[in-house]
Protein backbone atom coordinates (compact mmCIF):
# COMPACT_ATOMS: atom_id res chain seq x y z
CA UNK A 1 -19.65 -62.60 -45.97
CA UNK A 2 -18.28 -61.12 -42.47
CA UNK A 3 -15.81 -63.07 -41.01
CA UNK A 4 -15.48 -62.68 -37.31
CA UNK A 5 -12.55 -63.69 -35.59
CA UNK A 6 -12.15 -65.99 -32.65
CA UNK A 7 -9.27 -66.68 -30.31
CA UNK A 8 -9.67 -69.87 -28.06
CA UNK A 9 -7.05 -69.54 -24.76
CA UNK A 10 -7.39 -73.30 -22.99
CA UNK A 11 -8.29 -76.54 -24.58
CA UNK A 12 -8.91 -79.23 -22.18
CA UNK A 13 -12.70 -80.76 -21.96
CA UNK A 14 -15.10 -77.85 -22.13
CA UNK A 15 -12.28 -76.05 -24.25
CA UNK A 16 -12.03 -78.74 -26.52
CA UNK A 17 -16.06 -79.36 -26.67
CA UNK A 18 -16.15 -75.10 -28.01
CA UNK A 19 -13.72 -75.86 -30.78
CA UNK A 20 -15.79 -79.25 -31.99
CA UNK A 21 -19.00 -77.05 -32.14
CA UNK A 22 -17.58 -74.27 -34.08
CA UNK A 23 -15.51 -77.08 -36.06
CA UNK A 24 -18.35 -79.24 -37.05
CA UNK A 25 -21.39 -76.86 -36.97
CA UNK A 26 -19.98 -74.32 -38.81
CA UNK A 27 -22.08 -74.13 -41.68
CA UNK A 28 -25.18 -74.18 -39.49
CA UNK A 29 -23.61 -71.44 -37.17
CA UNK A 30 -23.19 -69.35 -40.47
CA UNK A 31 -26.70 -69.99 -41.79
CA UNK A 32 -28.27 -68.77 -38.11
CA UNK A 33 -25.57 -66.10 -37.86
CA UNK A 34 -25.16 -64.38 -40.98
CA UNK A 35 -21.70 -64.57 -40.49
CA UNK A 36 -18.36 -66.94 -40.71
CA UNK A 37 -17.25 -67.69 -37.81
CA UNK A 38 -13.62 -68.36 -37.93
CA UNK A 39 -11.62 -70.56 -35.23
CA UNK A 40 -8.51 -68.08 -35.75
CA UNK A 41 -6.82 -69.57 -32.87
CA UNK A 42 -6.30 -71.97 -29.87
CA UNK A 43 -3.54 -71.87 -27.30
CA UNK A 44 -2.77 -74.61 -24.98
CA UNK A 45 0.40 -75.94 -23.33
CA UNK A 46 -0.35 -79.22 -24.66
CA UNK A 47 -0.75 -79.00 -28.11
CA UNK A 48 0.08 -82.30 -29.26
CA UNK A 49 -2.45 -84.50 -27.67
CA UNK A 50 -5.37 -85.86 -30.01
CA UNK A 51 -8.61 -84.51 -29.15
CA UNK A 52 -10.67 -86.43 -31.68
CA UNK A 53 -10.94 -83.47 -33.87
CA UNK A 54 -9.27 -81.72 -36.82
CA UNK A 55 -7.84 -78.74 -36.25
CA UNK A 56 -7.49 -76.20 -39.23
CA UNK A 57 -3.76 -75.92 -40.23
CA UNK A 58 -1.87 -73.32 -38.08
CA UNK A 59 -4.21 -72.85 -35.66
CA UNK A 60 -2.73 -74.57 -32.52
CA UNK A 61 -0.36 -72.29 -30.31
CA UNK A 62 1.00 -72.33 -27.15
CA UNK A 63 1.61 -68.54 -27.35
CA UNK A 64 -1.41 -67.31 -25.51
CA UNK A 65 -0.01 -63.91 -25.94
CA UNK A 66 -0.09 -64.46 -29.78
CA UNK A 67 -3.81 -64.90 -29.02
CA UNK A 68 -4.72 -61.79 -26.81
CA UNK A 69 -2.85 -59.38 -28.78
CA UNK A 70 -3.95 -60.26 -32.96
CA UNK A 71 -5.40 -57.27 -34.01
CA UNK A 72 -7.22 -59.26 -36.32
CA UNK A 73 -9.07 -61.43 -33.35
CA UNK A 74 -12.64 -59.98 -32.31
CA UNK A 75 -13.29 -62.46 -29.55
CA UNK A 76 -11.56 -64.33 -27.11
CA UNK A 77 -12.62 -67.27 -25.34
CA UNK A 78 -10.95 -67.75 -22.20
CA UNK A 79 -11.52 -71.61 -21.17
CA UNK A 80 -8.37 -71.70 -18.83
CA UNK A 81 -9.78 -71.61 -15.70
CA UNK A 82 -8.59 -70.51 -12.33
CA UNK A 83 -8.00 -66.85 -11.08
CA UNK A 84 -4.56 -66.38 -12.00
CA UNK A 85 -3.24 -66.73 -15.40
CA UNK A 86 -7.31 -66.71 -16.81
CA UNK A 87 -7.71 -63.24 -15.34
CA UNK A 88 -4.28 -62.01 -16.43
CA UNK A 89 -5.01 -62.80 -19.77
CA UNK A 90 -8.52 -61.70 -19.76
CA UNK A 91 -7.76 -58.15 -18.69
CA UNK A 92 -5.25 -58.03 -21.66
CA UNK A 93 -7.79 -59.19 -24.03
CA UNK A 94 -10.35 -56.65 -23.09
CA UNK A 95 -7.87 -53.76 -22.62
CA UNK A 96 -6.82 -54.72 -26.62
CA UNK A 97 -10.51 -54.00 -26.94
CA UNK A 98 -11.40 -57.81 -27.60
CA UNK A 99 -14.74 -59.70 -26.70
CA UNK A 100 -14.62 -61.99 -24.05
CA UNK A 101 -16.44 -65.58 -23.27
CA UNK A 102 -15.58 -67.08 -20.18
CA UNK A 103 -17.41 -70.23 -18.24
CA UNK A 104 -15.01 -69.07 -14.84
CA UNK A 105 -17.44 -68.88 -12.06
CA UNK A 106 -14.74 -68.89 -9.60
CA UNK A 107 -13.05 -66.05 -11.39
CA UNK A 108 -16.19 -64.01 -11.95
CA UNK A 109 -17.21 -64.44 -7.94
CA UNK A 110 -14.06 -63.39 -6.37
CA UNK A 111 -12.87 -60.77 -9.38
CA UNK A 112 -16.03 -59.92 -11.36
CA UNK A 113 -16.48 -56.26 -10.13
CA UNK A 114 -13.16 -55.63 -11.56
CA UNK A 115 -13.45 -57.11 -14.85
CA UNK A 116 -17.30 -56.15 -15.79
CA UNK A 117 -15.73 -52.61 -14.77
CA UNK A 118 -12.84 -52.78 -17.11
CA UNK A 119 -14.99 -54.18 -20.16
CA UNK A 120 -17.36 -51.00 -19.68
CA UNK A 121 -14.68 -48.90 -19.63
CA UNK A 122 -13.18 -50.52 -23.10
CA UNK A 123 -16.79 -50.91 -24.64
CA UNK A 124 -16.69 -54.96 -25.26
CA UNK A 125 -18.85 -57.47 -24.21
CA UNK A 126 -18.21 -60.15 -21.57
CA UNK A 127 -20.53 -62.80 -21.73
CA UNK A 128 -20.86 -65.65 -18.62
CA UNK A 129 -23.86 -68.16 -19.51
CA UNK A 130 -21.82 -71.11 -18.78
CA UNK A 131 -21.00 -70.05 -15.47
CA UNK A 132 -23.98 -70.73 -14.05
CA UNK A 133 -26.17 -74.17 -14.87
CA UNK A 134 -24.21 -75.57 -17.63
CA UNK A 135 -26.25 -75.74 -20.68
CA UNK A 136 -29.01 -74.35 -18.87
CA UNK A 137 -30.34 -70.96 -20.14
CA UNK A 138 -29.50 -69.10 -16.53
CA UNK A 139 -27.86 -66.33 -16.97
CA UNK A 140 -30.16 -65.47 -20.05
CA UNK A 141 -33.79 -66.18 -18.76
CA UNK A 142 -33.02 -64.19 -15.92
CA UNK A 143 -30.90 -61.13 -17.85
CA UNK A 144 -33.61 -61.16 -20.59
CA UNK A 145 -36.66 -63.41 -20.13
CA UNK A 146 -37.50 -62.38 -16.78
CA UNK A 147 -36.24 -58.41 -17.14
CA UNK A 148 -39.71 -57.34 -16.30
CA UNK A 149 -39.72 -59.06 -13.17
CA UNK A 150 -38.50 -57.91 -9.62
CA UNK A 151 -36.66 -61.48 -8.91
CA UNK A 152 -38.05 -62.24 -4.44
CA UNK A 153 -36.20 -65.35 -4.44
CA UNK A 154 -34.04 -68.53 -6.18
CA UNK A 155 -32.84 -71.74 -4.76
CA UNK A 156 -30.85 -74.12 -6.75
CA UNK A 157 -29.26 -77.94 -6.86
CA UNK A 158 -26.26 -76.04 -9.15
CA UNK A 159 -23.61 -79.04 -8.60
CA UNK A 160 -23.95 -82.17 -9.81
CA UNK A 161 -21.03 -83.46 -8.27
CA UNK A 162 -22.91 -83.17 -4.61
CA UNK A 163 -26.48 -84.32 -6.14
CA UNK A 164 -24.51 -87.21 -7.28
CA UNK A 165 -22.81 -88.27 -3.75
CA UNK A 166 -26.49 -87.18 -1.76
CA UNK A 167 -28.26 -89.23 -4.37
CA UNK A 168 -25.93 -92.13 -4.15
CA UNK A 169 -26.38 -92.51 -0.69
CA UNK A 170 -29.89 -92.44 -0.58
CA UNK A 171 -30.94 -95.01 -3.21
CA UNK A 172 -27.71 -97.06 -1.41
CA UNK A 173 -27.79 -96.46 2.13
CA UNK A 174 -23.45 -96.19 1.84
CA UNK A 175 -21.74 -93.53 3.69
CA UNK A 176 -20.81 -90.26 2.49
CA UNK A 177 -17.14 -91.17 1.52
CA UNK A 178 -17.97 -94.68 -0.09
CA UNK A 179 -20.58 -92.45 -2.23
CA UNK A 180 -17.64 -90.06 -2.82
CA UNK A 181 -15.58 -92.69 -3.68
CA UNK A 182 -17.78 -93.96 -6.97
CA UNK A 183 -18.08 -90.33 -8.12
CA UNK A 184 -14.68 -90.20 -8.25
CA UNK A 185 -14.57 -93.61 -10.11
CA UNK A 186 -17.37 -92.47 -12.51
CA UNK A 187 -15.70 -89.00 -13.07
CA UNK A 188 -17.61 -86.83 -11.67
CA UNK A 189 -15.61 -85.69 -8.60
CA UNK A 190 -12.11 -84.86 -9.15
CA UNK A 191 -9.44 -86.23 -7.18
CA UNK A 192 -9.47 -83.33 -4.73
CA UNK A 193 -12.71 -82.77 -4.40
CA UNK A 194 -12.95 -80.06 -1.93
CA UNK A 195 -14.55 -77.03 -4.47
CA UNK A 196 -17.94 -78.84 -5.07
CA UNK A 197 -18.64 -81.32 -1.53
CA UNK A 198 -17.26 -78.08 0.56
CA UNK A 199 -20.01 -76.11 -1.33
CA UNK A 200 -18.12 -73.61 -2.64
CA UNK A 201 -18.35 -73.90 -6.65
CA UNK A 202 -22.12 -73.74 -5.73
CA UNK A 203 -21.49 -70.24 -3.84
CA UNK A 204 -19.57 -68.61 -6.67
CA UNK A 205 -22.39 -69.77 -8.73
CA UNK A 206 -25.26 -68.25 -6.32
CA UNK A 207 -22.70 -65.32 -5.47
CA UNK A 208 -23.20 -64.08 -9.79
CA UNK A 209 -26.79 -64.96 -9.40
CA UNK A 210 -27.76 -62.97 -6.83
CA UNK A 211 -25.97 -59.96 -8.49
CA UNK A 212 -28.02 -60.31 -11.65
CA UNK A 213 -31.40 -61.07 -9.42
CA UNK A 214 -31.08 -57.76 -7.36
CA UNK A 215 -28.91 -55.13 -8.90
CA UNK A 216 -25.98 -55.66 -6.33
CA UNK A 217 -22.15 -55.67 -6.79
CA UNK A 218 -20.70 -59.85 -6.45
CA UNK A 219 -20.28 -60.73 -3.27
CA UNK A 220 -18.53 -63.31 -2.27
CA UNK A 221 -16.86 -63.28 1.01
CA UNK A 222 -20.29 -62.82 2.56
CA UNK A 223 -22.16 -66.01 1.34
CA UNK A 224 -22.53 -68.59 3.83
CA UNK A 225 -20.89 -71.97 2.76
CA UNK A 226 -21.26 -75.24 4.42
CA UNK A 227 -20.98 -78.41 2.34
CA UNK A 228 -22.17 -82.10 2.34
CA UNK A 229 -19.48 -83.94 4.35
CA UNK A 230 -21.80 -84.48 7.26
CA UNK A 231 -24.16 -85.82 5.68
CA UNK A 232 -25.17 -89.84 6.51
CA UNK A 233 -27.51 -92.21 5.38
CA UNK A 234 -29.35 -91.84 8.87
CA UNK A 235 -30.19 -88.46 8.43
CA UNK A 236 -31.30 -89.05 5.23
CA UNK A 237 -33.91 -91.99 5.92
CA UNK A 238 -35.19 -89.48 9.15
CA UNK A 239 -35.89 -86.74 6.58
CA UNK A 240 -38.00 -89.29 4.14
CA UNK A 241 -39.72 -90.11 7.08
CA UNK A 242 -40.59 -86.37 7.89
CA UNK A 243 -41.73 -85.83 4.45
CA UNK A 244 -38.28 -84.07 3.09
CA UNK A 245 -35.62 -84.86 1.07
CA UNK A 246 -32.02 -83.34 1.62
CA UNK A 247 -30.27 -81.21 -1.08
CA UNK A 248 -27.21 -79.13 -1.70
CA UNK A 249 -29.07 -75.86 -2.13
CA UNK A 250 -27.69 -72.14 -3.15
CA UNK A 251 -30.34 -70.13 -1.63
CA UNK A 252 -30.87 -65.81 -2.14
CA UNK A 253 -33.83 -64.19 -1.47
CA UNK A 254 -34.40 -60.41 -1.18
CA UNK A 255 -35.99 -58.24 1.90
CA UNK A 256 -36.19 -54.97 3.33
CA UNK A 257 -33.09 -54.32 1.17
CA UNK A 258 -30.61 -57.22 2.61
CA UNK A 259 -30.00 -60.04 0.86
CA UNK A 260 -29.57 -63.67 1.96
CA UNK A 261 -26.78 -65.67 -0.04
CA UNK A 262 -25.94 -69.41 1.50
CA UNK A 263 -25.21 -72.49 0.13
CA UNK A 264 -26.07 -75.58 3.05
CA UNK A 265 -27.32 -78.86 2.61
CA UNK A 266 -31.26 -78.55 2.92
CA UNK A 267 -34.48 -80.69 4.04
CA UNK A 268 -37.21 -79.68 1.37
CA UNK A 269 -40.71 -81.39 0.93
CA UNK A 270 -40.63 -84.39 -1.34
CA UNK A 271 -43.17 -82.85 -3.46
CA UNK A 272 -40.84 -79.49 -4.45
CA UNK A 273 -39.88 -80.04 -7.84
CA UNK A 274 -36.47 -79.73 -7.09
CA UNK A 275 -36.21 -82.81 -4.64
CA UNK A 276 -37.22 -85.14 -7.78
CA UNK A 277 -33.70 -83.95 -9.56
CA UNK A 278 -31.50 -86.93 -9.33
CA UNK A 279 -28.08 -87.88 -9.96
CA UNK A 280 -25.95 -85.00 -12.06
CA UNK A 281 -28.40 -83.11 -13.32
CA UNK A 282 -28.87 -79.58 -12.17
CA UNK A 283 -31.82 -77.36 -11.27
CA UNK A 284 -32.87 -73.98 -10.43
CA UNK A 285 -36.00 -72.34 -9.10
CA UNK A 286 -36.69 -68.66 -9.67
CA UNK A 287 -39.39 -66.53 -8.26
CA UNK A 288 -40.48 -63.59 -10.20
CA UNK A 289 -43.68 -61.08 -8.96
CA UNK A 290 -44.95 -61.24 -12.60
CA UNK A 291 -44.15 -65.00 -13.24
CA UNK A 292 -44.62 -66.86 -10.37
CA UNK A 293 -42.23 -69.40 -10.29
CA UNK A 294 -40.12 -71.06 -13.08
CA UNK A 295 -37.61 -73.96 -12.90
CA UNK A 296 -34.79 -74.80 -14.84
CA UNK A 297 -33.51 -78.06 -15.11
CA UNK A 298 -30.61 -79.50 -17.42
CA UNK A 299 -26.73 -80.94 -17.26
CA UNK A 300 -25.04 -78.44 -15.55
CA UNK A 301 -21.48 -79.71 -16.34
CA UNK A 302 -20.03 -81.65 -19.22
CA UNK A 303 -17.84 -81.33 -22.17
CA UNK A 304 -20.87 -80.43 -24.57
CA UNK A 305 -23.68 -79.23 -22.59
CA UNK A 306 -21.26 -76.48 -21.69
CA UNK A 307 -19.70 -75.89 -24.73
CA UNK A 308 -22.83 -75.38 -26.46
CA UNK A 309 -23.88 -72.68 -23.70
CA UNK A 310 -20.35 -71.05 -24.38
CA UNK A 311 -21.28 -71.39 -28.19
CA UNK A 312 -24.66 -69.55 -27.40
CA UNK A 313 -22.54 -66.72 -26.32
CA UNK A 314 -20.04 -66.15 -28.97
CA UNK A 315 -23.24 -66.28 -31.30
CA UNK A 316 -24.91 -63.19 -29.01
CA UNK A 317 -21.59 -61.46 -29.41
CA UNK A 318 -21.18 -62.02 -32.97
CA UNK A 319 -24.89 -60.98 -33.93
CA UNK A 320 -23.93 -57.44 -31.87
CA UNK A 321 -20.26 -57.02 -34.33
CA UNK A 322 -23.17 -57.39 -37.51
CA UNK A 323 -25.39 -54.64 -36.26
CA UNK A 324 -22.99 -52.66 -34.98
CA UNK A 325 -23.83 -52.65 -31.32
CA UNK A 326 -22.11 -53.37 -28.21
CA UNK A 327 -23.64 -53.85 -24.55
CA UNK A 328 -26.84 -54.08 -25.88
CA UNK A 329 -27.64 -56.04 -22.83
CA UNK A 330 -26.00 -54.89 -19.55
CA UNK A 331 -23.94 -57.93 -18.70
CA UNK A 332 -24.99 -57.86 -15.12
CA UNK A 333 -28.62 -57.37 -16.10
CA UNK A 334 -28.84 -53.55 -14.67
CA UNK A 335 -26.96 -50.27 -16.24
CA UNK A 336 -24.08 -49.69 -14.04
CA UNK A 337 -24.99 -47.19 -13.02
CA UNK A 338 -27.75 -49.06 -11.22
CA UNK A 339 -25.59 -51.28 -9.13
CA UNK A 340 -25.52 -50.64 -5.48
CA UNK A 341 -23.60 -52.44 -2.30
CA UNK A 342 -26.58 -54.31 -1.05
CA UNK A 343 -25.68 -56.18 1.89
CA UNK A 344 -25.61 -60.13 2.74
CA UNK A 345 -27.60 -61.10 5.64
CA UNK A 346 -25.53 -62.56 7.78
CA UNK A 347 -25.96 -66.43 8.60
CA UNK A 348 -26.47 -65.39 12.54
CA UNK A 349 -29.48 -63.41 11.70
CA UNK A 350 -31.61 -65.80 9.75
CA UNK A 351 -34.62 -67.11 10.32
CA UNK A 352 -36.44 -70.82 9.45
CA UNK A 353 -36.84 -74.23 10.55
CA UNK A 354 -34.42 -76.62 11.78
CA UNK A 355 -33.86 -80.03 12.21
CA UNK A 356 -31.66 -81.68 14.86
CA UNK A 357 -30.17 -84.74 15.94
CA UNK A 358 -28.79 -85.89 18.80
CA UNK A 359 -26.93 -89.27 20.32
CA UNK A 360 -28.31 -89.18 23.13
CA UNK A 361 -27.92 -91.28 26.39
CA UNK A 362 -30.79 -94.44 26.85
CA UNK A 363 -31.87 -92.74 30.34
CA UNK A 364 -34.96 -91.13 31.85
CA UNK A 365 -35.19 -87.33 31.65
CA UNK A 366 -32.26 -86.78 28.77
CA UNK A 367 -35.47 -85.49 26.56
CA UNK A 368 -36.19 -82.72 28.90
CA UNK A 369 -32.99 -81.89 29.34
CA UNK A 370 -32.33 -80.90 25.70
CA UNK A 371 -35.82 -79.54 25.21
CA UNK A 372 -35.66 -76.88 28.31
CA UNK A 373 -32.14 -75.72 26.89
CA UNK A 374 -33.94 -75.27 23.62
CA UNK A 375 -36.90 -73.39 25.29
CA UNK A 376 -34.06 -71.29 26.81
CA UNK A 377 -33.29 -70.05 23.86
CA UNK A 378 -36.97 -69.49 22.05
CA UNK A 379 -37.14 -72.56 20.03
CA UNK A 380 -39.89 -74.35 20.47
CA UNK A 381 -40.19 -77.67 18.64
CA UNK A 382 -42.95 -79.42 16.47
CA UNK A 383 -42.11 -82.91 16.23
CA UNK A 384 -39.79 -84.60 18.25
CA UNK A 385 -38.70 -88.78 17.42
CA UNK A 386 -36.81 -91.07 19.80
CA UNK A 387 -36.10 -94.13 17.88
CA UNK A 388 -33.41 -96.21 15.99
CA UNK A 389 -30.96 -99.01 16.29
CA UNK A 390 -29.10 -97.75 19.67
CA UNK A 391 -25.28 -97.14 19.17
CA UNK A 392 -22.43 -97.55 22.47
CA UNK A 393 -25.70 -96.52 24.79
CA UNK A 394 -26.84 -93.89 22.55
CA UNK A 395 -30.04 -93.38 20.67
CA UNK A 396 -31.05 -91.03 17.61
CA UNK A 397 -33.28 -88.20 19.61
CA UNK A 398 -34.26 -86.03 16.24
CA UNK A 399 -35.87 -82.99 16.44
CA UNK A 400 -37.96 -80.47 14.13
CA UNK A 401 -38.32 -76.77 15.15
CA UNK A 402 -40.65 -74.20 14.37
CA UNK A 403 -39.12 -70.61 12.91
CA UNK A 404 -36.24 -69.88 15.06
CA UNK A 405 -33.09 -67.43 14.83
CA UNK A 406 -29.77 -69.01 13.92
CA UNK A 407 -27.93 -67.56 16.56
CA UNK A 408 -30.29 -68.57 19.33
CA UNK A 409 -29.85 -72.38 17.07
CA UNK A 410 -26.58 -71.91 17.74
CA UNK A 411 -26.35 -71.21 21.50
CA UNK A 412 -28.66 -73.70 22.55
CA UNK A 413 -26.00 -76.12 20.57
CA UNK A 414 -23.29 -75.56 22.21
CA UNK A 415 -24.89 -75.73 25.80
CA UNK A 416 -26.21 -79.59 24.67
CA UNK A 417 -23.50 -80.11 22.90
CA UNK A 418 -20.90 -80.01 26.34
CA UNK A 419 -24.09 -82.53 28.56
CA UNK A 420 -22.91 -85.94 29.72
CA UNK A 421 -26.33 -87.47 28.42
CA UNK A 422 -25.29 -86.27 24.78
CA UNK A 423 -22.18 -88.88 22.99
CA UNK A 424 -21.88 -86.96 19.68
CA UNK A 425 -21.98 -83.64 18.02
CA UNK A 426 -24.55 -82.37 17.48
CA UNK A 427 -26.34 -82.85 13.84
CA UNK A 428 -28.06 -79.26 12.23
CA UNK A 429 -30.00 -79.28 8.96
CA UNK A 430 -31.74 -75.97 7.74
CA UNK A 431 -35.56 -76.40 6.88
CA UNK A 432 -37.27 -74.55 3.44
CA UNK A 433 -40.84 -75.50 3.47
CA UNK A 434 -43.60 -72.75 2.77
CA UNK A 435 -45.91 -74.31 4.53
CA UNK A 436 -44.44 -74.99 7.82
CA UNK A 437 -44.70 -70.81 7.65
C-alpha cells in the first residue's frame, strides 16, 4: 500500500486536534483513502508538553526546517499561524515542491496572491477549507458544489467569538464589555481580543470568499471593517422592537462588475435564517442564479471541528498523489488565468437602509431639527421612535431610513452630530432587509 507522507509544522489546539485524527482514525482514513497516511513529522517549540495523545516514536521536532526540506515528506501542514514565520516556511515547502494545508485566513487575505501564485508555478496543491467556517464545508460547496452557479451574493455570522458577546447581551441585557468579559472566562475570546470584536478575522474570511465567489484577486485592504464595540443592550431591544435582530455580518455581493466586501454589525429581520444562529456557532448564506439560496451552518472554530476540515483536505490531496493528478481543482475556484482585479466598492458609495440613534435634548422642535438636516441630505425616513428611560436630559430619538447613500449618511452625521440639542454621538447601524427594497 502507498504511503504518503505528512509533515505537521505547529501543534497547539487545532494542530494538536490534526495529529489526534490522523493518530486515532488511521485505519478508517486508509480504508476511505486507499492509502497510509503516515504522520512523518511534527515540529513545535514545545515539544514536551502532554497533549493527551501518543505520538509515534521520533516524530516530535522542533526543527521545522527538518520538516520543510525531507525529501521523503509529500505534504505539509502548516498550523503555525500568523504571517511571518507560517509564510516563510510555507514558501519553502512549496518551492521543495511539497503540498500544503493551511487553516491561516489572516495569512491567505493579506499574502494569498503570492502564495496561490508560487504553488502554480511549482505544480502542488494548497488547500484552505479551514479558513473559512470551521468544519463547515465553505470553501468546497462553493469551489465544487456550486461551480455551475454565477455566485450574486453571501452574507455570513463567520465569528463566533462576536455571535457569542452580541448573543450574550441580548438574552442578558449586560453591556458589551461585561459580555466580553465571560467570553473571555469561557474561552472563547482571547485575552486581546481585538482580531474578532474589531471585525477583522471576519474580513480576511469574507476577503478569500469573495475571491472564490467572483473570479477576483484577494483583496484585503479594500474591505470595509467596523466591529461590535458599540454595540449596547439599548440598541439591541430597539431593533427587536423594529422586527430585526443585530449581527456581525461579512457581506459581498456582485454588480455591474464592482464588488462590495464589508464586515459591520447588521439589523436583519428576525425571520432570516441567519438571525436564529446563537451563541458560537457560525453561518453562511450563499446566493447562486441556479440554486437560489443555501445556508451553511456549523462550529466555525474549535480544536476538532477544525481539525477534521483540515483532515478533509489532506484526504483531497492525498486521493490526487494516487491518481496521479495535481490542481485538479483550481484552488481559487477559476483557472488563473481567469482571475481579474475586480474592484471593491467603496463604503462611501453604498447604498441601503439605516438605522440611527440619537440622545437627544427633552425640548420642543429637536425632532425637526435632525429630520430637515437629514432631508438635506436625501434621506428620507420611515419610522421614527421617541421613547425610553431619559438619561442627564436626554432621550433615545431612533430613526429608520429608507435607501440612502453612505456618504450623504455620513454628512448629515456630522452636521447633528456638532447641535446643542444632541448629548452623544451619534449611533449608525446598516439595514439588509429585501423587503424594505
Amino acid at each position: 500500500m502507498r504511503q504518503i507522507n505528512i509533515g505537521l509544522l505547529g501543534c497547539g489546539t487545532v494542530g494538536t486536534g490534526v495529529a489526534k485524527l490522523l493518530i486515532a482514525n488511521k485505519n478508517l482514513l486508509t480504508a476511505r483513502v486507499g492509502a497510509d497516511l503516515n504522520l512523518k513529522w511534527v515540529a513545535d517549540i514545545d515539544i514536551e508538553t502532554d497533549r493527551g495523545l501518543q505520538f509515534p516514536a521520533g516524530v516530535l521536532t522542533t526543527d521545522a526546517q527538518r520538516v520543510v526540506t525531507d525529501p521523503d515528506v509529500d505534504m505539509v501542514i502548516e498550523m503555525i499561524g500568523g504571517e511571518g514565520i507560517a509564510k516563510d516556511l510555507m514558501l519553502q515547502a512549496i518551492n521543495n515542491g511539497k503540498h500544503i494545508v493551511t487553516a491561516n485566513k489572516a495569512l491567505l487575505a493579506a499574502h494569498g496572491n503570492e502564495l496561490f501564485a508560487t504553488a502554480a508555478q511549482k505544480r502542488v496543491d494548497l488547500a484552505f477549507e479551514a479558513s473559512v467556517g470551521g468544519c463547515m464545508p465553505t470553501i468546497k460547496s462553493m469551489r465544487e458544489s456550486l461551480v455551475g452557479n454565477h455566485i450574486k451574493s453571501m452574507s455570513g455570522i463567520l465569528n463566533g467569538t462576536c455571535n457569542y458577546i452580541l448573543s450574550k447581551i441580548e438574552d442578558e441585557g449586560i453591556p458589551f464589555k461585561d459580555a466580553l468579559a465571560e467570553a473571555q472566562r469561557q474561552g472563547y475570546a482571547e485575552a486581546d481580543p481585538t482580531l474578532d470584536v474589531g471585525g477583522f478575522d471576519t474580513a480576511h474570511k469574507i476577503a478569500i470568499l469573495a475571491a472564490l465567489a467572483y473570479g477576483m484577486e484577494i483583496n484585503l485592504k479594500d474591505v470595509y471593517i467596523e466591529g461590535i464595540s458599540r454595540i449596547t443592550p439599548l440598541d439591541i431591544d430597539f431593533a427587536v422592537q423594529f422586527g430585526y435582530r443585530i449581527k456581525l455580518l461579512a457581506i459581498s455581493k456582485i454588480q455591474d462588475n464592482k464588488v462590495e466586501a464589508r464586515v459591520h454589525p447588521t439589523m436583519i429581520p428576525l425571520k432570516n435564517l441567519l438571525a436564529s444562529i446563537n451563541g458560537t456557532v457560525n453561518a453562511i448564506s450563499m446566493s447562486g442564479d441556479a440554486v437560489g439560496d443555501i445556508l451553511l451552518y456549523g462550529r466555525g472554530a474549535g480544536m476538532m471541528p477544525t481539525a477534521s476540515a483540515v483532515v478533509s483536505d489532506i484526504v483531497d490531496i492525498a486521493r490526487n498523489i494516487l491518481s496521479g493528478t495535481v490542481r485538479r481543482v483550481p484552488p481559487l475556484s477559476y483557472q488563473r488565468e481567469s482571475i481579474s482585479r475586480i474592484p471593491v466598492l467603496p463604503i462611501d458609495d453604498l447604498v441601503t437602509h439605516y438605522y440611527f440613534r440619537f440622545a437627544a435634548l427633552d425640548r420642543p422642535g429637536v425632532l425637526s431639527k435632525i429630520s430637515g438636516i437629514l432631508g438635506k441630505y436625501d434621506i428620507s425616513l420611515q419610522s421614527v421612535q421617541q421613547k425610553g428611560r431619559k438619561t442627564n436630559g436626554s432621550v433615545p430619538l431612533v430613526m429608520l431610513s429608507h435607501r440612502a447613500k453612505e456618504a450623504d449618511v455620513k454628512r448629515a452625521l456630522a452636521e447633528i452630530r456638532d447641535l446643542n440639542v444632541v448629548s452623544d454621538e451619534p449611533v449608525l447601524i446598516r439595514i439588509e432587509d429585501d423587503e424594505l427594497d
